[in-house]
PDB file of N, CA and C in Angstrom:
ATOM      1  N   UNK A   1     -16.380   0.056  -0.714  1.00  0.00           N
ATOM      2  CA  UNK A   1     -15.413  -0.920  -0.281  1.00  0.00           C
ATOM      3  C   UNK A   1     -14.024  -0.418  -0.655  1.00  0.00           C
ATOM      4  N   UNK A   2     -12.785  -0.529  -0.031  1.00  0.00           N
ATOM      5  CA  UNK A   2     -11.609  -0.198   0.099  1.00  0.00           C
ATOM      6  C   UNK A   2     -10.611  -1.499   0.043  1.00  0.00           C
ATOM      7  N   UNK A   3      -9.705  -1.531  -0.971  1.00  0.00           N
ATOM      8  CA  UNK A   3      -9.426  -2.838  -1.364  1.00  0.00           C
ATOM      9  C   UNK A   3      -7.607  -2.511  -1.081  1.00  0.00           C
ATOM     10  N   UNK A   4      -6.734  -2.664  -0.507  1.00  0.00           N
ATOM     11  CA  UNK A   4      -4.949  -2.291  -0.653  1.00  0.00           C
ATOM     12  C   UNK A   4      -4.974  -3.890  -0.854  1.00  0.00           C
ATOM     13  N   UNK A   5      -4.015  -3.735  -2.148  1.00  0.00           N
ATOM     14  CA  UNK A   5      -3.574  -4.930  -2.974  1.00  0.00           C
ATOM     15  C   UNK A   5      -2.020  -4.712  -2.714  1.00  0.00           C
ATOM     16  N   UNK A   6      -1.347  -5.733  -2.127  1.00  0.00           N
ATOM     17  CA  UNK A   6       0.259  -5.767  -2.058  1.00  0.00           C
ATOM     18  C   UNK A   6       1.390  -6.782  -2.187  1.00  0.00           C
ATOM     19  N   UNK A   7       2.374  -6.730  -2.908  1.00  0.00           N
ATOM     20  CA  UNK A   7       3.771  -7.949  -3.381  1.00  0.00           C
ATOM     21  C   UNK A   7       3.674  -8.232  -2.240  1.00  0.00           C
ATOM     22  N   UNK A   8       3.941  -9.175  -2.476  1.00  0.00           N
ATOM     23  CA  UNK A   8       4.493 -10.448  -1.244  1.00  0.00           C
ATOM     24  C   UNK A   8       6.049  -9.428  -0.965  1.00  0.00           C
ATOM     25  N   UNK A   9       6.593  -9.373   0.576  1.00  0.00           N
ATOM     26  CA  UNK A   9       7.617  -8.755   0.394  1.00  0.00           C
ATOM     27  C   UNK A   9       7.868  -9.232   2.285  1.00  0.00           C
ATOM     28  N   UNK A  10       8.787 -10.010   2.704  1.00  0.00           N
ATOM     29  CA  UNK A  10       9.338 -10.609   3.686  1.00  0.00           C
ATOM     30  C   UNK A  10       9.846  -9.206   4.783  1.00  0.00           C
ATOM     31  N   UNK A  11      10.296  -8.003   4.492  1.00  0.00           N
ATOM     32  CA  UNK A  11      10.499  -7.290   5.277  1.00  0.00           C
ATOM     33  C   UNK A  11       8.915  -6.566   5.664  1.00  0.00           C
ATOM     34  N   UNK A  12       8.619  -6.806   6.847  1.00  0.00           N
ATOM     35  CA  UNK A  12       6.978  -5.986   6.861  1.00  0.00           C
ATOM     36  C   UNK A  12       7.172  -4.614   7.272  1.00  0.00           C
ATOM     37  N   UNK A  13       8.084  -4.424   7.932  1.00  0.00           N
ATOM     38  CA  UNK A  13       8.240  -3.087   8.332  1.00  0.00           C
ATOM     39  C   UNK A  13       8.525  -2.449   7.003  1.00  0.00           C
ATOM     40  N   UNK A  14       9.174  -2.305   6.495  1.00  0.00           N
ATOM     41  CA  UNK A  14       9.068  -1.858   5.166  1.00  0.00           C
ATOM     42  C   UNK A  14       8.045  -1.356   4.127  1.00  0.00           C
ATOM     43  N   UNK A  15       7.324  -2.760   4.464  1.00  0.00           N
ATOM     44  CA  UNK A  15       6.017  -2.560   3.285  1.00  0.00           C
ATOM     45  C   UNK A  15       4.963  -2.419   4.033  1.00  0.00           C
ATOM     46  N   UNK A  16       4.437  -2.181   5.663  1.00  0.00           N
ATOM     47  CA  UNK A  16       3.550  -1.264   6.355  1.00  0.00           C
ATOM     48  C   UNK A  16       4.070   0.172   6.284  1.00  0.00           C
ATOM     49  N   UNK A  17       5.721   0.895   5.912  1.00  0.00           N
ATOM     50  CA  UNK A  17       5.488   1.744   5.690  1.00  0.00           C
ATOM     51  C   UNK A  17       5.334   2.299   4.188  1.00  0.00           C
ATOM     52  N   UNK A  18       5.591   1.376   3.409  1.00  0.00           N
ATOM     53  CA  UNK A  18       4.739   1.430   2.002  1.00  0.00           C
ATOM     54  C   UNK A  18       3.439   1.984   2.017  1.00  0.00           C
ATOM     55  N   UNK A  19       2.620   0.867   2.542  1.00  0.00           N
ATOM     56  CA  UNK A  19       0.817   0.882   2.825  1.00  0.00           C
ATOM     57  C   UNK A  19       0.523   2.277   3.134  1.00  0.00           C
ATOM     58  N   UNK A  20       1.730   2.412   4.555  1.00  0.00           N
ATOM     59  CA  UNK A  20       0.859   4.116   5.223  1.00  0.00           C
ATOM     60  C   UNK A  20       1.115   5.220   4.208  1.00  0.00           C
ATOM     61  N   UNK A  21       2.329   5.236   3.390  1.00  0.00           N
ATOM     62  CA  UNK A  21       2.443   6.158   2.588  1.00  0.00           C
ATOM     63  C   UNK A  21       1.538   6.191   1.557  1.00  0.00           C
ATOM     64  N   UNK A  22       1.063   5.145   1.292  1.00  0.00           N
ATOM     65  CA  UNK A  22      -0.323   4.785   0.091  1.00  0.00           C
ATOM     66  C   UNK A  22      -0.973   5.461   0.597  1.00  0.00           C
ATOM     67  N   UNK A  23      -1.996   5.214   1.886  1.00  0.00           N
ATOM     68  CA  UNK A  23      -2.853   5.621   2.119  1.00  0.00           C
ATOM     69  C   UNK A  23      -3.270   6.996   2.265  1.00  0.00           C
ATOM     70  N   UNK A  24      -1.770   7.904   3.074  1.00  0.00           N
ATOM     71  CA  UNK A  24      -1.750   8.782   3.542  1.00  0.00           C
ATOM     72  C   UNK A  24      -2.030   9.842   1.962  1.00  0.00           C
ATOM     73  N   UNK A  25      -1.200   9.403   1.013  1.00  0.00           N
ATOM     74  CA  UNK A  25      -1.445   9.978   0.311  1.00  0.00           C
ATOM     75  C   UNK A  25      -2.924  10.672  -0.576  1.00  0.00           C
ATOM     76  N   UNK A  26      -3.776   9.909  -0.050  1.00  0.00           N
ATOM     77  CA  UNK A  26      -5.057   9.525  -0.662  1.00  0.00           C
ATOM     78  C   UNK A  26      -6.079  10.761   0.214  1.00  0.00           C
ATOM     79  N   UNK A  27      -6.579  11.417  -0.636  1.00  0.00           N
ATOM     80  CA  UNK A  27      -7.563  12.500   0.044  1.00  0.00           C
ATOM     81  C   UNK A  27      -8.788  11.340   1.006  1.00  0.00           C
ATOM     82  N   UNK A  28      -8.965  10.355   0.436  1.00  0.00           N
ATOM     83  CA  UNK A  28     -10.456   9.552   0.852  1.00  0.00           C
ATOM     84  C   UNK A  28      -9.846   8.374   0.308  1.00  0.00           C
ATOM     85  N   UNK A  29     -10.541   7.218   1.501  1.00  0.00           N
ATOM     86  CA  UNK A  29     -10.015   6.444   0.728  1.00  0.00           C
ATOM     87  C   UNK A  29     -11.473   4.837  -0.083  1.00  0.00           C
ATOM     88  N   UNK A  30     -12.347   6.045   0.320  1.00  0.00           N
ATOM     89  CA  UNK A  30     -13.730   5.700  -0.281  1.00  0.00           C
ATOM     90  C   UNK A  30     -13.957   5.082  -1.700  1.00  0.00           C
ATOM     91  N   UNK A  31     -14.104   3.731  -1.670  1.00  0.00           N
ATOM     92  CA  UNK A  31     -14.187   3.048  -3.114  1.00  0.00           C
ATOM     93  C   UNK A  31     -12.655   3.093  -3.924  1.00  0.00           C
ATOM     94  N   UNK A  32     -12.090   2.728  -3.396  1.00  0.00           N
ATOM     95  CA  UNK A  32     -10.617   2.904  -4.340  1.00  0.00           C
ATOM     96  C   UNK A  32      -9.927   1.393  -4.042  1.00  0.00           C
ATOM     97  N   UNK A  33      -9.143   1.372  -5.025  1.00  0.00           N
ATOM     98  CA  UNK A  33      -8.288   0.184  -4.763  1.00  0.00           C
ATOM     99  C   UNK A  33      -6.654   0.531  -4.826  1.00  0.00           C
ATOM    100  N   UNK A  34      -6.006   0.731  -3.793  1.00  0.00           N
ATOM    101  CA  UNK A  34      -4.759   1.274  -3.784  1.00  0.00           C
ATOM    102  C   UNK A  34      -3.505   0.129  -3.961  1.00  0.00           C
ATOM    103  N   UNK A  35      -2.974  -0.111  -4.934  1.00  0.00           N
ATOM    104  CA  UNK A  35      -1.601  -0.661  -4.851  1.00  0.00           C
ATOM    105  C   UNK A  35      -0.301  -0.905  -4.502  1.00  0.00           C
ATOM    106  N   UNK A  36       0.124  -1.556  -3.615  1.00  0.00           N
ATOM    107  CA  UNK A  36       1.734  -0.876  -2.943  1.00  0.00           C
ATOM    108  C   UNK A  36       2.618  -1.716  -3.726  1.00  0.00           C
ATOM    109  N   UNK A  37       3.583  -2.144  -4.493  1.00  0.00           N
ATOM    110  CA  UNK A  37       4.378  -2.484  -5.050  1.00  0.00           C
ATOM    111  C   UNK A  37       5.715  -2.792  -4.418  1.00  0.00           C
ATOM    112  N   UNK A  38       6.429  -3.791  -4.296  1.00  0.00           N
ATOM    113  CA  UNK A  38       7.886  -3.919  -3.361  1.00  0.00           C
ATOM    114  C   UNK A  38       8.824  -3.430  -4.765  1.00  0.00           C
ATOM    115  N   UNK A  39       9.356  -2.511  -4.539  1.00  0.00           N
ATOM    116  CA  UNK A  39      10.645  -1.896  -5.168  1.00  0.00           C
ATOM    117  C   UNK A  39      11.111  -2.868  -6.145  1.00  0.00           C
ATOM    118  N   UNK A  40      11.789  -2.517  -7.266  1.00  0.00           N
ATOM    119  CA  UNK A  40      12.616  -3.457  -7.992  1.00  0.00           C
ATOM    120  C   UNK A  40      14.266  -3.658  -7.177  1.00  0.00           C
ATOM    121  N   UNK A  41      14.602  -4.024  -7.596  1.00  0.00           N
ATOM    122  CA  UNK A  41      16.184  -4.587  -7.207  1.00  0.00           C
ATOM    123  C   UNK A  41      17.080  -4.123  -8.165  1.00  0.00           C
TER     124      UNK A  41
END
């Protein structure tokens, strides 16, 4: 199971390209739970 956990964050374009950069980064994304985080301020 493959779990992306993510901040609440009102711009989506933004934080779908968060997600893809998560993912992309990831050799497999088999059993993992990946985190995307919205930036601090």
């Amino acid at each position: 199971m493959d779990i992306i956990a993510c901040t609440d964050n009102n711009n989506l374009y933004r934080l779908a390209i968060r997600i893809n950069d998560a993912i992309c980064a990831e050799d497999t994304l088999e059993s993992k739970v990946i985190r995307v985080n919205r930036p601090a301020i």
